[in-house]
Protein backbone atom coordinates (compact mmCIF):
# COMPACT_ATOMS: atom_id res chain seq x y z
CA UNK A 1 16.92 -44.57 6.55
CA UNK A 2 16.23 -42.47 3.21
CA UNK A 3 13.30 -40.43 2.31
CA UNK A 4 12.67 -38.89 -1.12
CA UNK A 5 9.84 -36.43 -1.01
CA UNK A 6 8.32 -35.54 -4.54
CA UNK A 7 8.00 -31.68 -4.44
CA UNK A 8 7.10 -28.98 -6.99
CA UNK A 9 10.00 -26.77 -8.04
CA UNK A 10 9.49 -23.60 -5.71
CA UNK A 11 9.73 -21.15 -8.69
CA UNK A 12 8.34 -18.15 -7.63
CA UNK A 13 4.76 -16.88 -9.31
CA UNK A 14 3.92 -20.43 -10.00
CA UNK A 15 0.08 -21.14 -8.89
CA UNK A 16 0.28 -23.19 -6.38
CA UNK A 17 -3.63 -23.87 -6.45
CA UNK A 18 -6.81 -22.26 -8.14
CA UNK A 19 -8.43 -21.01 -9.63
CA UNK A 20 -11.31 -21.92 -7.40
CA UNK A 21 -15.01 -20.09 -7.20
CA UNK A 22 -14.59 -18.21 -4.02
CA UNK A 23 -18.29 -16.12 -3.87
CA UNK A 24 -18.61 -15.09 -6.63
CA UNK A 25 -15.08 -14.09 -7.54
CA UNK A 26 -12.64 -16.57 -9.27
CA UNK A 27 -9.27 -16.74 -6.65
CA UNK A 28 -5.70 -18.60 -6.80
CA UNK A 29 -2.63 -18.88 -4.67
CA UNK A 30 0.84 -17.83 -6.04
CA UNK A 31 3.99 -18.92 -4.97
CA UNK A 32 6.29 -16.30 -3.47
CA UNK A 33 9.82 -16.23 -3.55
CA UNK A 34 10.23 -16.96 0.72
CA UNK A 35 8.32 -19.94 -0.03
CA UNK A 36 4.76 -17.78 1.11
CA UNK A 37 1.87 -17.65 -0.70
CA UNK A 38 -0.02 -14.85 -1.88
CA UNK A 39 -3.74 -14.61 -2.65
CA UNK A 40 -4.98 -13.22 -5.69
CA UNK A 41 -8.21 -12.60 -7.42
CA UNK A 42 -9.19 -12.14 -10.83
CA UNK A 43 -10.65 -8.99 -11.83
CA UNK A 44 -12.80 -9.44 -14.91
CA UNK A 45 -12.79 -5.58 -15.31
CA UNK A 46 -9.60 -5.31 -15.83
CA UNK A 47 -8.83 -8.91 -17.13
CA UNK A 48 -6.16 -9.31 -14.79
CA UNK A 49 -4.92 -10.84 -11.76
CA UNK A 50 -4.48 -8.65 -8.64
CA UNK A 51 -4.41 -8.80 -4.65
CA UNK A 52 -6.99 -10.05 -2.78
CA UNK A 53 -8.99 -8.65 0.00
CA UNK A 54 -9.42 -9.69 3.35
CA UNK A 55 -12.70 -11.20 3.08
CA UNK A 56 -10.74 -14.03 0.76
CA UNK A 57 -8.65 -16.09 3.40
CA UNK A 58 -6.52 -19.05 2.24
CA UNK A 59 -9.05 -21.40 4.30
CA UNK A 60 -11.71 -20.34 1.63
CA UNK A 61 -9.86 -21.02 -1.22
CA UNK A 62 -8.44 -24.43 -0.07
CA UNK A 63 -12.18 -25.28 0.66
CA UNK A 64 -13.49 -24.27 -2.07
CA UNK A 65 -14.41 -26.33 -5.36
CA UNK A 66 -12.18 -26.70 -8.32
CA UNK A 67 -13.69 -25.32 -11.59
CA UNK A 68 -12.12 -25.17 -15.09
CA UNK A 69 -14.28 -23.26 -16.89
CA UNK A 70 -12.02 -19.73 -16.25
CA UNK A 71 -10.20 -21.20 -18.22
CA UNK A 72 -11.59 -22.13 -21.25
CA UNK A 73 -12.51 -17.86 -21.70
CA UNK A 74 -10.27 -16.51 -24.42
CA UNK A 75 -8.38 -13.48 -21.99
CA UNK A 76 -7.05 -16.40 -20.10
CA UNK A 77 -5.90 -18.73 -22.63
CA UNK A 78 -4.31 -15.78 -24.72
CA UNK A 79 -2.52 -14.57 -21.60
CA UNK A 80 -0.95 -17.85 -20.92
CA UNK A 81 0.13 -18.30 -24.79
CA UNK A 82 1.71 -14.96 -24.06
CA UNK A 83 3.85 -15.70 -20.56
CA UNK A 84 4.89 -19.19 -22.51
């Protein structure tokens, strides 16, 4: 018997899910390279993505609602032109 599983390419840095509301802070999970996951937040301040603290645990973010409208800002849109 043969199984073919569908699976995203395991590049690392892809976001594997988010950006979700966690609080009141906007959070998202990035692939690492040994196939872990890293949290990260995004820190209006400094319009950038960074670590997370330990009050955000992956069992927040996976329970946590999707929302879209992060992206539709203009930081976030121009930043992803830019990495293209």
């Amino acid at each position: 018997m043969q199984a073919i599983l569908a699976s995203p390419r395991k590049v690392t840095g892809r976001v594997v899910l988010g950006p979700r509301l966690v609080g009141k802070q906007y959070a998202r999970i990035i692939a690492l390279a040994n196939g872990a996951g890293r949290l990260e937040i995004y820190d209006r301040a400094a319009d950038a993505w960074c670590a997370a603290p330990d009050s955000c645990s992956f069992a927040l973010l996976w329970s946590a609602a999707p929302c879209t409208d992060l992206l539709d800002t203009p930081p976030i849109q121009l930043k992803a032109r830019q990495r293209r």
